[in-house]
Protein backbone atom coordinates (compact mmCIF):
# COMPACT_ATOMS: atom_id res chain seq x y z
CA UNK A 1 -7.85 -38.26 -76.47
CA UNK A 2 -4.81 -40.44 -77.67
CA UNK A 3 -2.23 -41.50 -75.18
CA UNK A 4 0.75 -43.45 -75.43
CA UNK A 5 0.81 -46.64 -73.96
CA UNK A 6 -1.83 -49.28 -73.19
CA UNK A 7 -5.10 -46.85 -72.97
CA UNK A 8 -5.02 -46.00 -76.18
CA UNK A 9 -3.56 -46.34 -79.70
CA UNK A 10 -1.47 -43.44 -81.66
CA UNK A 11 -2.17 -42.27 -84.93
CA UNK A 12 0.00 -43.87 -87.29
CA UNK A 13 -0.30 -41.71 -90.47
CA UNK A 14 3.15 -39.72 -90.13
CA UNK A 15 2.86 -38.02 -93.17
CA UNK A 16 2.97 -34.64 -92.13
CA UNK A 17 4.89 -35.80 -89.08
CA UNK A 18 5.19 -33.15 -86.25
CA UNK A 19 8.47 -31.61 -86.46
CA UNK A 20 9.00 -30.44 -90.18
CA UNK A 21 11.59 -27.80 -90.45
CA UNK A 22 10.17 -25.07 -92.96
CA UNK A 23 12.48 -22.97 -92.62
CA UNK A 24 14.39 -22.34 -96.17
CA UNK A 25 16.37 -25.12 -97.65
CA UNK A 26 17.34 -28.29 -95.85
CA UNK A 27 20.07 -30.56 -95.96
CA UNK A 28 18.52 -34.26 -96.22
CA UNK A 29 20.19 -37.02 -94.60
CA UNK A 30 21.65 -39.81 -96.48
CA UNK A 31 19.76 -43.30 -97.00
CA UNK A 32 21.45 -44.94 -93.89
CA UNK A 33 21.00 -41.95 -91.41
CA UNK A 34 24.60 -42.25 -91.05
CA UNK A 35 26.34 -40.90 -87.77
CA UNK A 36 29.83 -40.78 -87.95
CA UNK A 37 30.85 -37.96 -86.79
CA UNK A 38 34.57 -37.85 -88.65
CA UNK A 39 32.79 -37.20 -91.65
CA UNK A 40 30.04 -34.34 -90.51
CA UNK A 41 31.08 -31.03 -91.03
CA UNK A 42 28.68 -29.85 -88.81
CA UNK A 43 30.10 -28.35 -85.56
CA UNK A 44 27.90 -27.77 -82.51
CA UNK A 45 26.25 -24.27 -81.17
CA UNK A 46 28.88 -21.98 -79.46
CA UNK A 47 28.57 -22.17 -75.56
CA UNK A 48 26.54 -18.46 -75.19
CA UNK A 49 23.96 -20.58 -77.99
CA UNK A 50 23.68 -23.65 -75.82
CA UNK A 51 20.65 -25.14 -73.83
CA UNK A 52 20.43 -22.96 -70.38
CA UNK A 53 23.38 -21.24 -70.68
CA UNK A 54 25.55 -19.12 -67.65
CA UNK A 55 24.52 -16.35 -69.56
CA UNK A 56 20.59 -17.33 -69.27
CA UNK A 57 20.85 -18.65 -66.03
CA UNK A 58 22.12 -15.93 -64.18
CA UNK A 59 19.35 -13.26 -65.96
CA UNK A 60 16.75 -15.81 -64.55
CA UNK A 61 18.05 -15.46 -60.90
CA UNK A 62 15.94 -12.24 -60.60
CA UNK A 63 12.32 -13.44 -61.07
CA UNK A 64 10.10 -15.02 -58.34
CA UNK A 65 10.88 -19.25 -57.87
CA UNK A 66 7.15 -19.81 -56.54
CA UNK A 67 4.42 -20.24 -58.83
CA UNK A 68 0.70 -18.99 -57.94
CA UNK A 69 -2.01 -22.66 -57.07
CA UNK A 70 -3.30 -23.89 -59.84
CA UNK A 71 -7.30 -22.80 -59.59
CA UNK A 72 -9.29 -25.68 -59.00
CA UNK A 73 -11.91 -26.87 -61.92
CA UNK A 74 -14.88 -24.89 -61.06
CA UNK A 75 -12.60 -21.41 -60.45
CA UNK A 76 -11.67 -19.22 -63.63
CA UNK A 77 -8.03 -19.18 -64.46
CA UNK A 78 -6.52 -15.81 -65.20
CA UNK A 79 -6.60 -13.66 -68.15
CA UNK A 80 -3.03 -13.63 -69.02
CA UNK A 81 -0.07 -16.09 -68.04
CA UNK A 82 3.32 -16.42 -69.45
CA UNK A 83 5.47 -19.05 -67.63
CA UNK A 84 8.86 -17.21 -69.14
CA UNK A 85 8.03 -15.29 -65.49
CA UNK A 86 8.96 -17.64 -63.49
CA UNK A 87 12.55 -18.70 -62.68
CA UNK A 88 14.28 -20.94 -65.20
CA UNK A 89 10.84 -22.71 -66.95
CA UNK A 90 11.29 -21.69 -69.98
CA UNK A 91 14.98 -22.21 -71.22
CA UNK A 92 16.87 -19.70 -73.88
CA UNK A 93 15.39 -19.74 -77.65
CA UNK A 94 17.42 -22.70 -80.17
CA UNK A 95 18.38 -21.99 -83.60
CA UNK A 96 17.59 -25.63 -84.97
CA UNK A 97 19.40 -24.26 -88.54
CA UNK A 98 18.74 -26.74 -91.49
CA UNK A 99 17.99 -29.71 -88.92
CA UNK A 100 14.13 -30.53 -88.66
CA UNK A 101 14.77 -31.18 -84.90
CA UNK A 102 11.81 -29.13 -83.19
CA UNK A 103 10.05 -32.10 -82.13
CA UNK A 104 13.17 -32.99 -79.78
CA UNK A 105 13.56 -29.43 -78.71
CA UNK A 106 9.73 -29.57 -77.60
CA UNK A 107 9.28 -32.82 -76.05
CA UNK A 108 12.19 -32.57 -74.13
CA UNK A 109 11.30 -29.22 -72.92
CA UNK A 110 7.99 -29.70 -72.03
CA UNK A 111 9.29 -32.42 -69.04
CA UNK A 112 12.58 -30.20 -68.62
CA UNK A 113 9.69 -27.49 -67.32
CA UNK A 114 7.22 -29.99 -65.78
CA UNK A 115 10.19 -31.15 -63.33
CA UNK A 116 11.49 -27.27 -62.46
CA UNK A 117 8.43 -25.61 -61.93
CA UNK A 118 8.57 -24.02 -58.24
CA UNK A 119 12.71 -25.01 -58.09
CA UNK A 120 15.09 -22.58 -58.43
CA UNK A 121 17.84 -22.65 -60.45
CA UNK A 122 20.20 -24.01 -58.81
CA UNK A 123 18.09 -27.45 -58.39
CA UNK A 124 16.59 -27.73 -61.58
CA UNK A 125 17.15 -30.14 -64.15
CA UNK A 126 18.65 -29.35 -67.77
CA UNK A 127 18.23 -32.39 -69.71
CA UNK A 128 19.99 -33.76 -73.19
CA UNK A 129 17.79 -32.45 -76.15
CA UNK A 130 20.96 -34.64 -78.14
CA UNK A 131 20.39 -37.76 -76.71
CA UNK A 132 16.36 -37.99 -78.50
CA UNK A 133 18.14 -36.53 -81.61
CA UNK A 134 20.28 -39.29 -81.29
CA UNK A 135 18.06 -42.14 -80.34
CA UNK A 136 15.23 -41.10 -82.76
CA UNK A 137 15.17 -41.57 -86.43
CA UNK A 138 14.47 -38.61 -88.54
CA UNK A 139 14.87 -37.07 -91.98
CA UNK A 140 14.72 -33.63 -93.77
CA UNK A 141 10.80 -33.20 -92.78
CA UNK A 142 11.34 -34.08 -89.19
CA UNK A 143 10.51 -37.49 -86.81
CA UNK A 144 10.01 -40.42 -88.85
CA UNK A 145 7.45 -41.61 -86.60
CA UNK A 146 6.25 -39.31 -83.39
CA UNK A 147 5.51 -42.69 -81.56
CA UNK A 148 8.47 -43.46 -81.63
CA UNK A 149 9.98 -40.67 -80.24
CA UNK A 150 6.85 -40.02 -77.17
CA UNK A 151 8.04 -43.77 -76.52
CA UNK A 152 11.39 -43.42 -76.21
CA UNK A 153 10.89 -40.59 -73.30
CA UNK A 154 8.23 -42.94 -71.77
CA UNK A 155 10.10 -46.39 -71.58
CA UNK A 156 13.57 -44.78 -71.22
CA UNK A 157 13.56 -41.15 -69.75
CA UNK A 158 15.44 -38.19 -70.52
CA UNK A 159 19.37 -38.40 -69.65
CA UNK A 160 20.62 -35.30 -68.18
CA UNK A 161 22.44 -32.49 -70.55
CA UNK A 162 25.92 -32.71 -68.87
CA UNK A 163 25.97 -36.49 -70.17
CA UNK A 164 24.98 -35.70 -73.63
CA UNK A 165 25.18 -32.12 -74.48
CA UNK A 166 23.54 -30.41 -77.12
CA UNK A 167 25.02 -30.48 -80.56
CA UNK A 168 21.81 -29.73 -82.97
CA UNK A 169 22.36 -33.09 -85.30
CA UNK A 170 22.78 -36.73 -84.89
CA UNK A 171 25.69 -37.51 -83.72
CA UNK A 172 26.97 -40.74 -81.43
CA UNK A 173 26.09 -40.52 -77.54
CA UNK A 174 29.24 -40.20 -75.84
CA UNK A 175 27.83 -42.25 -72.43
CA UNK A 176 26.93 -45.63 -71.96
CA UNK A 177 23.80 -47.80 -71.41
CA UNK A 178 24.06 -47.29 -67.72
CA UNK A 179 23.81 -43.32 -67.80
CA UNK A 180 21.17 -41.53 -65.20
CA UNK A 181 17.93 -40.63 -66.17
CA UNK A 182 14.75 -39.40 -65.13
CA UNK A 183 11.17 -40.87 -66.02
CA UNK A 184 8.17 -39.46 -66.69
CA UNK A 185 4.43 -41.42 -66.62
CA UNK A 186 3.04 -41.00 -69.85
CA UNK A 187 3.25 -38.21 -72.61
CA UNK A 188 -0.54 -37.62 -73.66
CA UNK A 189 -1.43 -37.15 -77.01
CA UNK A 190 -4.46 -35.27 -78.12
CA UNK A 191 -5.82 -35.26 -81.53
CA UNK A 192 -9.02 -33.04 -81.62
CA UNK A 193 -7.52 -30.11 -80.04
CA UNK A 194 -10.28 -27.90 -77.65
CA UNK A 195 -8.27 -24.05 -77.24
CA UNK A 196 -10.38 -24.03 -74.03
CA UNK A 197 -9.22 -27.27 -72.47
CA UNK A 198 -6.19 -26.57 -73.29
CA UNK A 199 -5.69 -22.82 -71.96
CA UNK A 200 -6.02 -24.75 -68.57
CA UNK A 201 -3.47 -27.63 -69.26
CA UNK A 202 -0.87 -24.84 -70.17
CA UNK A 203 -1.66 -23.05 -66.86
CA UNK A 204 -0.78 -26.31 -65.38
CA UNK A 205 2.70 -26.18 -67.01
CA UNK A 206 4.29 -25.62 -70.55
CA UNK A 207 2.52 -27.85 -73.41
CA UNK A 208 3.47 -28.77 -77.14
CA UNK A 209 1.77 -27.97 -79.84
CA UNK A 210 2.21 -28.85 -83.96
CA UNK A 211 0.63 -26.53 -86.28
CA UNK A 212 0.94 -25.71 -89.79
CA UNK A 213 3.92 -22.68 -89.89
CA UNK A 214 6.60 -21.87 -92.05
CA UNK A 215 9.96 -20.18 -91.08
CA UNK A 216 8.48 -16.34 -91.94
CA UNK A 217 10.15 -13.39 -89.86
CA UNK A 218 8.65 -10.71 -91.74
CA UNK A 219 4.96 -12.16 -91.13
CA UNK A 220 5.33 -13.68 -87.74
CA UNK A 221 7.06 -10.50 -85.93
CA UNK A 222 4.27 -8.49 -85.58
CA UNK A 223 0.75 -9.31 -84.71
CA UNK A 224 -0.83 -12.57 -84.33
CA UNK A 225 -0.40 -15.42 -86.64
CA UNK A 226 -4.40 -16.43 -87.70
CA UNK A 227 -3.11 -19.76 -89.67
CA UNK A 228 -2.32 -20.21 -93.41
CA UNK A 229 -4.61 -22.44 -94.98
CA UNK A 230 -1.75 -22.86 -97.80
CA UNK A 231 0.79 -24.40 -95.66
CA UNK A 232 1.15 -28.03 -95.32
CA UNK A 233 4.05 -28.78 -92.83
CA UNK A 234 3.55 -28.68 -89.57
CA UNK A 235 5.91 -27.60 -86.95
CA UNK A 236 6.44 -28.36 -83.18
CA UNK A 237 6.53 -25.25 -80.76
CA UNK A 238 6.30 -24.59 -76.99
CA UNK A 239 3.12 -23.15 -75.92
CA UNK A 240 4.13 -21.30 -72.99
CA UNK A 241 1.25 -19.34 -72.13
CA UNK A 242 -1.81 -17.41 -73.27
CA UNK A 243 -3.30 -13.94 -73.09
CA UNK A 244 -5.60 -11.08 -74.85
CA UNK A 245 -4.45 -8.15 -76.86
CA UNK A 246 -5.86 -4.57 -76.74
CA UNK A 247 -8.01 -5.23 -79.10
CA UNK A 248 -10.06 -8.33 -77.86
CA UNK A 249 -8.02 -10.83 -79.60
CA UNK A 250 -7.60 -14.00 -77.60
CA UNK A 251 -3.82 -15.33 -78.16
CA UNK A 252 -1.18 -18.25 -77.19
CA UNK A 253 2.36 -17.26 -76.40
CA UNK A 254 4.20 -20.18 -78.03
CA UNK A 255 8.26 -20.82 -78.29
CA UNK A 256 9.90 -21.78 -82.05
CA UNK A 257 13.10 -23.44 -82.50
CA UNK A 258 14.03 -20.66 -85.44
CA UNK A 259 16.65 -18.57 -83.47
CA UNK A 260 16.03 -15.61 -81.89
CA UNK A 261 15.70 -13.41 -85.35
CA UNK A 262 11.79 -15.08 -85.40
CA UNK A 263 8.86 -12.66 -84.52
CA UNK A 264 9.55 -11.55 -80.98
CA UNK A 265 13.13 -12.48 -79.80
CA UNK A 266 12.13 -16.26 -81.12
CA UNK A 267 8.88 -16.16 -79.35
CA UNK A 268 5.26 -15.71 -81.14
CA UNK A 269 1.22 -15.20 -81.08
CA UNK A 270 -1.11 -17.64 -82.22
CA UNK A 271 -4.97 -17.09 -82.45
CA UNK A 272 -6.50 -19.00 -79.47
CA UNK A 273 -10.43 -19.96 -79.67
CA UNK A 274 -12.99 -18.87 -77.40
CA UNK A 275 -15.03 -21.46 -77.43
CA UNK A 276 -15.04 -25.47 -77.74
CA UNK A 277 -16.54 -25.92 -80.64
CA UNK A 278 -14.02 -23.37 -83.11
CA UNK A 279 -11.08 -25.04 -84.44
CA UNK A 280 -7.79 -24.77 -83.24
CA UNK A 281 -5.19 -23.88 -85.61
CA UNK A 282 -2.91 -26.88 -83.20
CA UNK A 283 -3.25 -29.77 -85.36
CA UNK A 284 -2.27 -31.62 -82.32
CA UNK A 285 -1.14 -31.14 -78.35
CA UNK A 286 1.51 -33.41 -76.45
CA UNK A 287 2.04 -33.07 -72.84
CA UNK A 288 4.27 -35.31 -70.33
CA UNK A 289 2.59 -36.52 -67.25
CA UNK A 290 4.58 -37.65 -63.69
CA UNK A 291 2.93 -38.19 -60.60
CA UNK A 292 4.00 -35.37 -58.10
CA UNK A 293 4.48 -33.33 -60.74
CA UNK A 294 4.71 -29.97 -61.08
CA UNK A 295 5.45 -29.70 -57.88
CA UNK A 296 4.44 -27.77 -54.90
CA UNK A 297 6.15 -24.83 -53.32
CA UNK A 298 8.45 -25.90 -50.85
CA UNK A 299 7.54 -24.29 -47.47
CA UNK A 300 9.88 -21.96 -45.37
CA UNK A 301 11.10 -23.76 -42.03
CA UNK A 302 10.69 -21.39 -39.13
């Protein structure tokens, strides 16, 4: 296991850095990673395309706010999960277009859902997906360095979305040095990825995962995606949950950043290994850690 921080030291060959957008051709960014914003013809998402939308947040108003105890260690966890059942954990698909951004979109949603879990809407966080984009440097293959980025979450938090809302590209934050934030402990990094460790750490709440995937609709909407031993890039995507087909076929439910147009609605399979000692088709697994956290249902006052 590789952590950020003291414990441990991070892989520094960023090669095929998590966060590669495959996805048809790319725009790259010029030598200085300029961001003036006069001269970008880019234009952000329009509001119904935007990070938890009104539109999103009112649909998740119907499902239940409390989520099931974990099982403890020596208990069996169930046979399918999917946390898009649960109130306002898993936030509206992103269309990250020609910007190789899905390490942002990831990272910052994997604490966005480790602080919500058992809230309900209307007290959980939405936090700035922009303000990593903007803090992190990055080129036309994705995060120059992913230590970089896990340590800017660690040592400086995620800033809330109404104080840097989402735009999709680097651009200038429009707040100042003294804007809120939230912390989290660590963000764990793990290397030599075990399916069956980690079918319990994504029970525990929403994990990322990089794995070698290109932008495909016509392959990834139906079925489950086995791996491509061709591909080289990797991508970042949400794994969300887990489950078996009616076949036997043991699966992850995982989240893209490729718009809604991708496999189902901008949600996909992946193969998921039985046992310990098959390889996982994650070339590596990030996760954010807090103390408290997720937390606990609140209980009703009589």
């Amino acid at each position: 296991m590789q952590m950020i921080g003291k414990h441990a030291r991070v892989r520094r060959d960023f090669s095929r850095a998590t966060g590669q957008n495959t996805g048809g051709p790319k725009r790259a960014k010029d030598k200085n990673h300029k961001k003036n914003e006069e001269k970008d013809e880019k234009v952000a998402p329009p509001p119904h395309l935007m990070p938890r939308n009104p539109a999103y947040l009112e649909s998740e108003k119907a499902k239940p706010v409390k989520v099931p105890a974990e099982p403890d260690e020596d208990e069996g966890l169930p046979v399918h999960w999917d946390w898009r059942n649960y109130q306002g954990i898993i936030s509206n698909v992103l269309d990250q277009g020609l910007e190789a951004i899905c390490w942002s979109i990831t990272y910052v949603r994997a604490i966005e859902a480790l602080f919500n879990i058992n809230r309900p809407t209307a007290e959980q966080k939405s936090f700035s997906i922009q303000h990593l984009v903007n803090r992190v440097n990055y080129g036309k293959t994705g995060v120059k360095e992913v230590e970089s980025a896990l340590s800017c979450l660690k040592n400086k938090g995620v800033v809330h979305e109404a104080d840097c809302s989402y735009r999709g590209f680097s651009s200038v934050c429009p707040h100042d040095e003294n804007v809120r934030t939230e912390t989290i402990d660590d963000f764990v990094v793990i290397s030599k990825v075990d399916d069956v460790i980690l079918q319990r750490l994504v029970r525990r709440s929403p994990v990322v995962g990089s794995i070698a995937m290109s932008w495909d609709r016509k392959k990834r909407s139906i079925g489950i995606f086995r791996g491509d031993k061709n591909e080289k890039n990797l991508h970042a995507v949400l794994i969300i949950g887990y489950g078996i087909d009616e076949n036997g076929q043991l699966y992850w439910l995982v989240q893209s950043s490729w718009g809604t147009t991708w496999a189902d609605n901008g949600f996909g399979r992946i193969e998921r290994k039985k046992n310990a000692t098959d390889q996982s088709l994650f070339a590596e697994i990030y996760y954010p850690v807090k103390a408290g956290y997720p937390q606990k249902p609140k209980k009703r006052r009589n």
